[in-house]
N, C-alpha and C. Protein backbone atom coordinates (compact mmCIF):
# COMPACT_ATOMS: atom_id res chain seq x y z
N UNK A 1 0.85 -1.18 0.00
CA UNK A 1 0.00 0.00 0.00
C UNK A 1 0.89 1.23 0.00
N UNK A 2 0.37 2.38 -0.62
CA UNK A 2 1.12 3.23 -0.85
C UNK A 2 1.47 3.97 0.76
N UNK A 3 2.55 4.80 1.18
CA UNK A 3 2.20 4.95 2.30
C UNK A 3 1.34 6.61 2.21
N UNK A 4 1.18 7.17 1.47
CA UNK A 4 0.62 8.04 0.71
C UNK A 4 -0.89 7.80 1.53
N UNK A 5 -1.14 6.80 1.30
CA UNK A 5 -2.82 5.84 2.54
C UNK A 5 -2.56 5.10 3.36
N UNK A 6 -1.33 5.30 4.55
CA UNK A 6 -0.84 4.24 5.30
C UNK A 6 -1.77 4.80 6.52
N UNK A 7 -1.64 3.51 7.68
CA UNK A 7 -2.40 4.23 8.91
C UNK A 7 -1.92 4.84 9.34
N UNK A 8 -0.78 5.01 9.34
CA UNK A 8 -0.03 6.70 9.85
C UNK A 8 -0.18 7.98 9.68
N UNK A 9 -1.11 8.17 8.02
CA UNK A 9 -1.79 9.22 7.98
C UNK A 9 -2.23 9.10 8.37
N UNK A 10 -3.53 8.18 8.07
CA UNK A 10 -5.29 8.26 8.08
C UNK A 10 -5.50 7.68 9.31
N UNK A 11 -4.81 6.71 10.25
CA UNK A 11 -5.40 5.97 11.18
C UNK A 11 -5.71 4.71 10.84
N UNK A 12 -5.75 3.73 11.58
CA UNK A 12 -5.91 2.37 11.29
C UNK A 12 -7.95 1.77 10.53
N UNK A 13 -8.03 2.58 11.16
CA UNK A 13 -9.84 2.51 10.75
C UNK A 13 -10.36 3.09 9.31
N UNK A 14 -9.64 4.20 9.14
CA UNK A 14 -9.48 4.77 7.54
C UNK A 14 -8.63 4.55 6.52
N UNK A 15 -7.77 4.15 6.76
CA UNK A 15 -6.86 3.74 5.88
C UNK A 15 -7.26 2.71 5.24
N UNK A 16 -7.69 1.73 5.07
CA UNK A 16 -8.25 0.62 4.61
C UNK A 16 -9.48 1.40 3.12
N UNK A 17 -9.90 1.97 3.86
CA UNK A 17 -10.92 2.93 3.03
C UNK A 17 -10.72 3.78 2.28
N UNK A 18 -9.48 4.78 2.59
CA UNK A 18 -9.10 5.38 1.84
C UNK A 18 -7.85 4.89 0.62
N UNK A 19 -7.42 3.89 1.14
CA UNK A 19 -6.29 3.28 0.39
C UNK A 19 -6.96 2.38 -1.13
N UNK A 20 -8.35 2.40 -0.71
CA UNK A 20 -9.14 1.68 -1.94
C UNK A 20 -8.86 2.75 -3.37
N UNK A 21 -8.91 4.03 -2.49
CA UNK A 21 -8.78 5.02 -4.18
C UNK A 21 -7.75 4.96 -5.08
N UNK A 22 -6.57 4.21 -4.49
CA UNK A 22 -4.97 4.03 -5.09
C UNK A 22 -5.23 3.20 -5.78
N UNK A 23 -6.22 1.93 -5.44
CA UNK A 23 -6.26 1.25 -6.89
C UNK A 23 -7.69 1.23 -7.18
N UNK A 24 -8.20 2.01 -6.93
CA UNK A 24 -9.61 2.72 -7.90
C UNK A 24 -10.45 1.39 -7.95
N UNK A 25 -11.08 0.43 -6.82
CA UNK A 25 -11.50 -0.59 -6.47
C UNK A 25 -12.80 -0.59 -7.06
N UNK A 26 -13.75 -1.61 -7.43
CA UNK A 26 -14.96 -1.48 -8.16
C UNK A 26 -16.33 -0.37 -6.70
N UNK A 27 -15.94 -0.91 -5.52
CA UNK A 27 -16.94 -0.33 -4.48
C UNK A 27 -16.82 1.04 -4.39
N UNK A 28 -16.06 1.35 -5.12
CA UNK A 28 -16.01 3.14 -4.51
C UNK A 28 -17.09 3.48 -4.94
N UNK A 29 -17.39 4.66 -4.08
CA UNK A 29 -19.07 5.19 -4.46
C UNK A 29 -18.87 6.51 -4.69
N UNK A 30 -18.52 7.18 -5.61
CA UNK A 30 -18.14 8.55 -6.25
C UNK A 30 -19.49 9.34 -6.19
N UNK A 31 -21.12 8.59 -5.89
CA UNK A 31 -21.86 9.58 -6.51
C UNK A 31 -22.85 9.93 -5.15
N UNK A 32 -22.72 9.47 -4.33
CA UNK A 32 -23.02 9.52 -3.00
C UNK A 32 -21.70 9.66 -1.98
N UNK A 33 -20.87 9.44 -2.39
CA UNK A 33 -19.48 9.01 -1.25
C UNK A 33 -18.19 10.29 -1.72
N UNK A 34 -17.34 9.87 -1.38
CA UNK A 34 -16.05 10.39 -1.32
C UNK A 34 -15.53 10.40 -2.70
N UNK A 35 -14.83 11.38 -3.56
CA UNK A 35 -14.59 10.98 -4.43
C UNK A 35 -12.62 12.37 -4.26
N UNK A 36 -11.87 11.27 -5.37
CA UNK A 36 -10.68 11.91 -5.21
C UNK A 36 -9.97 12.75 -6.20
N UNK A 37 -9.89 13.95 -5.83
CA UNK A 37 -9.85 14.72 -7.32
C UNK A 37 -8.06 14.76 -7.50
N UNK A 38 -7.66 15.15 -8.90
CA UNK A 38 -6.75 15.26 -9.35
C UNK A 38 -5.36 15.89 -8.54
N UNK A 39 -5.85 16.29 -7.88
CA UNK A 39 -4.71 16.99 -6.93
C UNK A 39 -4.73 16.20 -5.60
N UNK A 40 -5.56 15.12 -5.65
CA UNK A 40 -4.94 14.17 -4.33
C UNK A 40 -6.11 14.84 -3.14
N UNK A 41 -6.84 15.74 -3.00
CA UNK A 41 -7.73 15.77 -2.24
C UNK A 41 -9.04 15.08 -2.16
N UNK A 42 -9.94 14.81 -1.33
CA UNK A 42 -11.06 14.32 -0.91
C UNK A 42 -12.04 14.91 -1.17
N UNK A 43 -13.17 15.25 -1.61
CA UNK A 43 -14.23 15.84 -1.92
C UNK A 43 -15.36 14.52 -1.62
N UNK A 44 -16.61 15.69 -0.95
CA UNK A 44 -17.89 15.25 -0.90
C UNK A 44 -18.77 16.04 -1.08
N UNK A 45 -19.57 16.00 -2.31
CA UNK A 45 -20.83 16.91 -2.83
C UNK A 45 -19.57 18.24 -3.00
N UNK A 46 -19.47 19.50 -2.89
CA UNK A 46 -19.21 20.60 -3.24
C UNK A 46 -17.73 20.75 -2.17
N UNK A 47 -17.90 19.99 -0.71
CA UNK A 47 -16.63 20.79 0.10
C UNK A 47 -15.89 19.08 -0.21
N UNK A 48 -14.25 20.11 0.55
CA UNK A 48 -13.24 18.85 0.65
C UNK A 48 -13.73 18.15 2.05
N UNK A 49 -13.05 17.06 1.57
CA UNK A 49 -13.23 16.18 3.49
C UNK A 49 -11.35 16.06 3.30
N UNK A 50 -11.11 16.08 5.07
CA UNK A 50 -9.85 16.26 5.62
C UNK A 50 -10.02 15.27 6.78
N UNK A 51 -9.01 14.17 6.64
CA UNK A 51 -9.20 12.80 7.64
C UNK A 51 -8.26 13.20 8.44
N UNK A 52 -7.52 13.21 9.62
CA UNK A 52 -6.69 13.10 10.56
C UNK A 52 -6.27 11.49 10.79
N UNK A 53 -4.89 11.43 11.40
CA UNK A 53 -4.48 9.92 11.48
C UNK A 53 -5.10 9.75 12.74
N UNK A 54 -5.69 10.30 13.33
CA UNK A 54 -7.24 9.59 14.69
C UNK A 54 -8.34 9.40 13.95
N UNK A 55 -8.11 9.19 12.70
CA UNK A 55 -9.18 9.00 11.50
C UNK A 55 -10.55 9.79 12.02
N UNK A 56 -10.58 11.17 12.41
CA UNK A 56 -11.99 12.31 12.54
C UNK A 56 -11.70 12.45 11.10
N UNK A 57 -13.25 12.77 10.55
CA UNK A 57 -13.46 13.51 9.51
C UNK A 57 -13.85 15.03 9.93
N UNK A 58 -13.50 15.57 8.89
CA UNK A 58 -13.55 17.20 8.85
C UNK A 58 -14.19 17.04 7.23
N UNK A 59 -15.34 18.44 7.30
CA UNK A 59 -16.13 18.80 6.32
C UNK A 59 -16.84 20.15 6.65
N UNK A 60 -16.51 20.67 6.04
CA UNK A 60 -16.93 22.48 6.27
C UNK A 60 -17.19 22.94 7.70
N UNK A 61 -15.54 22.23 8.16
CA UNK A 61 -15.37 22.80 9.35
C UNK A 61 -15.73 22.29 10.45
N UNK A 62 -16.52 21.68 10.20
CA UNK A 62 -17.20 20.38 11.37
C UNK A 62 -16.89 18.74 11.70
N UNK A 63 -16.27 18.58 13.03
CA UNK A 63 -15.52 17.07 13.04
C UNK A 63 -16.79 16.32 13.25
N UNK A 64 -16.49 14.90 12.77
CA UNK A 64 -17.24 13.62 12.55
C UNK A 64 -16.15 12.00 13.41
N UNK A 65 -16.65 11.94 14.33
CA UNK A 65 -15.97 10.67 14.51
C UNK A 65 -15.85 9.70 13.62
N UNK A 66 -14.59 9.40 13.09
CA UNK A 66 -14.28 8.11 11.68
C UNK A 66 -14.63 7.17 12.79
N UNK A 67 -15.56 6.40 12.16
CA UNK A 67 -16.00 4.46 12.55
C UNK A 67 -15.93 4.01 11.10
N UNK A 68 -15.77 2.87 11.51
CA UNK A 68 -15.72 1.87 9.96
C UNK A 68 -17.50 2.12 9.42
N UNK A 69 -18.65 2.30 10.27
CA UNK A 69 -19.77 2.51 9.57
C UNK A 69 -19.68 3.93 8.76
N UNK A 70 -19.09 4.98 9.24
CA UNK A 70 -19.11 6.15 8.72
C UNK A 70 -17.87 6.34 7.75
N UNK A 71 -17.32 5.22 7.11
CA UNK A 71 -16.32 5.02 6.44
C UNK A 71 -17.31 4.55 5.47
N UNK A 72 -17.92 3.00 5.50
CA UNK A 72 -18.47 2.68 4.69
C UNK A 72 -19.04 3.46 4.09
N UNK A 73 -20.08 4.38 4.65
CA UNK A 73 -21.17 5.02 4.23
C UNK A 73 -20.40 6.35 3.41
N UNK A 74 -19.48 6.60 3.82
CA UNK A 74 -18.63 7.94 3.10
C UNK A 74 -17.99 7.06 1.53
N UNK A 75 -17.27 5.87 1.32
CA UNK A 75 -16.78 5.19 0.53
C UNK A 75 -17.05 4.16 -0.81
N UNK A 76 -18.23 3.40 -0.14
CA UNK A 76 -18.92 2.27 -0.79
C UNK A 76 -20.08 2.33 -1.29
N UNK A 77 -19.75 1.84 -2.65
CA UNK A 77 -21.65 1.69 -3.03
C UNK A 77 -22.30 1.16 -2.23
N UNK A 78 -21.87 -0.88 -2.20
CA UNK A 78 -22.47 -1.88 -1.17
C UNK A 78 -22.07 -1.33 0.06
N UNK A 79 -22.76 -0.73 1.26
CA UNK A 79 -22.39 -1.13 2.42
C UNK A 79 -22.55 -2.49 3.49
N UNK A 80 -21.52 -2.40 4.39
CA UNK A 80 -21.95 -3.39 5.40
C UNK A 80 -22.52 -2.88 6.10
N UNK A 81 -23.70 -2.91 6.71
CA UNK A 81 -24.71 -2.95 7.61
C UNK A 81 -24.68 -3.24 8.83
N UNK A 82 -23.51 -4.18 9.45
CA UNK A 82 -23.23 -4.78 10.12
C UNK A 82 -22.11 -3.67 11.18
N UNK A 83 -21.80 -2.62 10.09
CA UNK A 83 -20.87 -1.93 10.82
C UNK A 83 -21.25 -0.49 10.85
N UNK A 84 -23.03 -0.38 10.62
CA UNK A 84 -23.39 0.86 11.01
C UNK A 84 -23.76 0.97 12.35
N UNK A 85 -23.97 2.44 12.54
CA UNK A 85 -24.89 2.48 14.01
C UNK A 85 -25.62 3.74 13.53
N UNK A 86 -26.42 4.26 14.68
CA UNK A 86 -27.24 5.28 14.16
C UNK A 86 -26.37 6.48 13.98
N UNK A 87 -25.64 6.88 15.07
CA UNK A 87 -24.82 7.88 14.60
C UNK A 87 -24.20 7.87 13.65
N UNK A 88 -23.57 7.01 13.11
CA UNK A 88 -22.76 6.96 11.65
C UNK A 88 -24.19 8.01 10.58
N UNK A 89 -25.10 7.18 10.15
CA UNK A 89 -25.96 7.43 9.78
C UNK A 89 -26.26 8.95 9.98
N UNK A 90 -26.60 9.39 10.85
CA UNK A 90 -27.01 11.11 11.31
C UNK A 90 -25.63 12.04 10.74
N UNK A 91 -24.56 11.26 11.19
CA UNK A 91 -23.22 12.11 10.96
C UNK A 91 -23.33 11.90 8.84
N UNK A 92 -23.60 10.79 8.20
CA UNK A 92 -23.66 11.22 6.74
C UNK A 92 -24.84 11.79 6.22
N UNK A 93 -26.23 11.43 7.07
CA UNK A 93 -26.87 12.90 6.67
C UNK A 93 -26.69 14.22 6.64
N UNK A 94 -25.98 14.09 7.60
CA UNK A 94 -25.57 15.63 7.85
C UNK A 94 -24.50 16.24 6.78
N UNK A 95 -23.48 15.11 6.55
CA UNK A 95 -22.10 15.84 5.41
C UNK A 95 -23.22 15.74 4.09
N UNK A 96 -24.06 14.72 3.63
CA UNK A 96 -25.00 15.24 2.56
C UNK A 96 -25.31 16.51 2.30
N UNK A 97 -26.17 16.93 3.56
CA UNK A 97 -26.84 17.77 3.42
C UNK A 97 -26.08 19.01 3.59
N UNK A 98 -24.55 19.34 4.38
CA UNK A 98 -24.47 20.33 4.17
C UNK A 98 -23.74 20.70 2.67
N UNK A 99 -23.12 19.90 2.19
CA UNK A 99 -22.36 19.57 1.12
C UNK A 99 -23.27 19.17 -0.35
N UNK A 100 -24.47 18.86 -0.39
CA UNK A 100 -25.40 18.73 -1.29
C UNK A 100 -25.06 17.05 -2.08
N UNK A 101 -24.14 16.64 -1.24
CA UNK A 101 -23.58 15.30 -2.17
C UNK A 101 -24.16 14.79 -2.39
N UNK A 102 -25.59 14.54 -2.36
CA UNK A 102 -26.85 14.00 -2.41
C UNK A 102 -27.53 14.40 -3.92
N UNK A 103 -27.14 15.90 -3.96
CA UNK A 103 -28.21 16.38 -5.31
C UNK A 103 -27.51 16.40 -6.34
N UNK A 104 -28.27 16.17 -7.75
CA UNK A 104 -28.12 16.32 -9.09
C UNK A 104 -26.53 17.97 -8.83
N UNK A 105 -25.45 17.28 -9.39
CA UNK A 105 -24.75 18.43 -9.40
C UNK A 105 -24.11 19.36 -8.26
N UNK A 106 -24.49 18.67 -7.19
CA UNK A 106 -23.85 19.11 -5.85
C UNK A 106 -24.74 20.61 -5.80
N UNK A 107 -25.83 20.61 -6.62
CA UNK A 107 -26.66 21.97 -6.67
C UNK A 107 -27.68 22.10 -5.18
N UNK A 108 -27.66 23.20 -4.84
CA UNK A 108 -28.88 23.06 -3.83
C UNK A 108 -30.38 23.08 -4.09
N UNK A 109 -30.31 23.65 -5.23
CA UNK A 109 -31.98 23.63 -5.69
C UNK A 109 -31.78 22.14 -6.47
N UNK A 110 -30.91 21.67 -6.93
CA UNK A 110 -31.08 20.47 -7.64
C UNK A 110 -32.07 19.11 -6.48
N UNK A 111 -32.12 17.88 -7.28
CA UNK A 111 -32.89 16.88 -6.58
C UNK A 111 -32.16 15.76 -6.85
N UNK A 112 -32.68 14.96 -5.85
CA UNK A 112 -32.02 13.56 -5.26
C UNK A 112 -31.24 12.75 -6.65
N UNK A 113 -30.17 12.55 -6.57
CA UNK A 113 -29.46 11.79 -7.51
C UNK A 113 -30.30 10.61 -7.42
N UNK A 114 -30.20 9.66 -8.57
CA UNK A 114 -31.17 8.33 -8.31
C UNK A 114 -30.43 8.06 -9.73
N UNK A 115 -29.84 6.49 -8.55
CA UNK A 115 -29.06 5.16 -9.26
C UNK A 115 -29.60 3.93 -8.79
N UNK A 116 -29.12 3.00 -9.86
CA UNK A 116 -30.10 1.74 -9.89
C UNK A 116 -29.32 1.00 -8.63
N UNK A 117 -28.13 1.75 -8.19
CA UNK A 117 -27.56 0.93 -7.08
C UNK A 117 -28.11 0.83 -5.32
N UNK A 118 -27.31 -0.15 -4.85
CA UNK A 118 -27.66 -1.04 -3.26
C UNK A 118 -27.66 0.52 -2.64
N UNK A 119 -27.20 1.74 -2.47
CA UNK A 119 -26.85 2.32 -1.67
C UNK A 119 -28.22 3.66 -1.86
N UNK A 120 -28.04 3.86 -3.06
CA UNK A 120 -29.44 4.41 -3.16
C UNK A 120 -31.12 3.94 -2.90
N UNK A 121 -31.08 2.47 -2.76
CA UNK A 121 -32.25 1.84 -2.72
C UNK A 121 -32.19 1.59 -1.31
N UNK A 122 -31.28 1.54 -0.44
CA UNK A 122 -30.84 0.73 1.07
C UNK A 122 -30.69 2.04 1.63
N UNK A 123 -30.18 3.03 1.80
CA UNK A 123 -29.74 4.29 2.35
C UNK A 123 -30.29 5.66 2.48
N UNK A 124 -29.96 5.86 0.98
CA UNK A 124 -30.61 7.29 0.79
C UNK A 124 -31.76 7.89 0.81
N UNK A 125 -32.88 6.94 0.66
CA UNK A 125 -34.34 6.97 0.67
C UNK A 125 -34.78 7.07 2.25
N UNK A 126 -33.97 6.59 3.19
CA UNK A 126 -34.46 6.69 4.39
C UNK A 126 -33.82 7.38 4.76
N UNK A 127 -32.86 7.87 4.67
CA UNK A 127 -31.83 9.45 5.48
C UNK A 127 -32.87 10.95 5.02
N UNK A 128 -32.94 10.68 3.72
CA UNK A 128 -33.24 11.93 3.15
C UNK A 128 -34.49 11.48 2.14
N UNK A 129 -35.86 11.43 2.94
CA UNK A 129 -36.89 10.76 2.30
C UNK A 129 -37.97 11.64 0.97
N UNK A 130 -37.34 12.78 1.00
CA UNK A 130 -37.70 14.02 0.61
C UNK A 130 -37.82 13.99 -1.10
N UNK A 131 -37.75 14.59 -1.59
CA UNK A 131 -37.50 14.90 -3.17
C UNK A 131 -37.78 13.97 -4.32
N UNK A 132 -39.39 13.31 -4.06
CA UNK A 132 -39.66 12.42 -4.99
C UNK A 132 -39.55 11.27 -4.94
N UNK A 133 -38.79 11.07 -3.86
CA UNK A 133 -37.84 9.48 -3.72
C UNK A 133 -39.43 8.80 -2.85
N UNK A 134 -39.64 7.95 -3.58
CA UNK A 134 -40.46 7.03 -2.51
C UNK A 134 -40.12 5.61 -2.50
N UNK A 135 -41.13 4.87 -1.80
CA UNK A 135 -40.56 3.47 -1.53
C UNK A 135 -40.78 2.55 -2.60
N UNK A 136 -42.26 3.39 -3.21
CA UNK A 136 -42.20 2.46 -4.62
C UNK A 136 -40.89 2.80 -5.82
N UNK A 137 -40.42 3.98 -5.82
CA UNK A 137 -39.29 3.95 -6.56
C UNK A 137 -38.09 3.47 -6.21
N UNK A 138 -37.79 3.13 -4.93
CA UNK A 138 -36.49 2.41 -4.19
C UNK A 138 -36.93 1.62 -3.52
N UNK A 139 -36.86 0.05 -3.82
CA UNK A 139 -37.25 -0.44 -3.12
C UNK A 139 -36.08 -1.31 -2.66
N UNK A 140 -36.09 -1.78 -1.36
CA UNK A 140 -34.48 -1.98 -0.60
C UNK A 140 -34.11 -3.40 -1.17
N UNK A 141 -32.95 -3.20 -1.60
CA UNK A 141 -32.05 -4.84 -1.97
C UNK A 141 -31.60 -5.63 -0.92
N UNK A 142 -31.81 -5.21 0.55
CA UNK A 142 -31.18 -5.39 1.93
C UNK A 142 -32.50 -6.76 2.54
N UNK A 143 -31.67 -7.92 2.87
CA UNK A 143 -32.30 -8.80 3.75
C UNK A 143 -32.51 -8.39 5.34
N UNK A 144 -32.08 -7.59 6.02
CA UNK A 144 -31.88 -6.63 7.25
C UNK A 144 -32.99 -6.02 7.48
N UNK A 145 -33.43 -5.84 8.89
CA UNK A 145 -34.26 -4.66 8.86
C UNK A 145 -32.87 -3.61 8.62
N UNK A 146 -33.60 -1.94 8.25
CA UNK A 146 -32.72 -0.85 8.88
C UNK A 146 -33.20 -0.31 9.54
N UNK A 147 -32.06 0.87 10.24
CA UNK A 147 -32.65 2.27 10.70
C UNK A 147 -33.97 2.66 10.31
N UNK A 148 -35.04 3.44 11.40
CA UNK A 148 -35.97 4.42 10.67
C UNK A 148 -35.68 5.66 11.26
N UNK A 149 -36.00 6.37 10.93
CA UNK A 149 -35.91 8.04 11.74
C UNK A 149 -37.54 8.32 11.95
């Protein structure tokens, strides 16, 4: 692994996650998640994200405790489920919403991105139930109950 994504930057809990972008792994989730722009920074929806090697996320200024659920959910199309909790969950509604990573274009008047994928049909419909999205148009690929709010 490059050390460029070793746990010495990122921390032992992020690094794993972030080290997926070095070889551009099929799970990365660019359209809901983290995506890595040309100059080696982190972006989500419109702001950068900034990891610390205590693996906190930072996003317009505001820290996020890094857990492997709030990794997944920042990283992966498929998530594991197994390694959410509710806070993970509240903490990526929240970088959505302040960041728009959610809408057509990182626009704020724009509306809910909608992909035929696990993360949009399992996730996004219940964080952010708003903008057209209903249950008949997403309906969950997940054997699990989830979260409700």
């Amino acid at each position: 692994m490059s050390s460029e994504f070793s746990a010495r930057k990122f921390g032992a809990i992020a690094s794993p996650y972030v080290s997926a972008y070095v070889y551009r792994t099929g799970n990365l989730d660019r359209g809901y998640g983290m995506r890595r722009d040309a100059d080696g920074s982190f972006k989500i929806g419109n702001a950068e994200v900034v990891i610390d090697k205590d693996y906190n996320v930072f996003v317009n200024g505001k820290s996020y405790t890094g857990t492997r659920g709030l990794f997944e959910l920042l990283t992966r199309k498929k998530v594991d489920q197994s390694f959410i909790i509710r806070r993970d969950l509240q903490s990526y509604k929240e970088i959505l919403e302040a960041t728009h990573g959610h809408l057509e274009n990182n626009d704020p008047a724009g509306v809910i991105k909608t992909t035929r994928g696990a993360k949009f049909k399992d996730v996004i419909p219940k964080l952010l139930p708003t903008g057209g999205v209903t249950r008949l148009s997403a309906q969950s690929t997940s054997t699990k109950p989830w979260f409700r709010y």
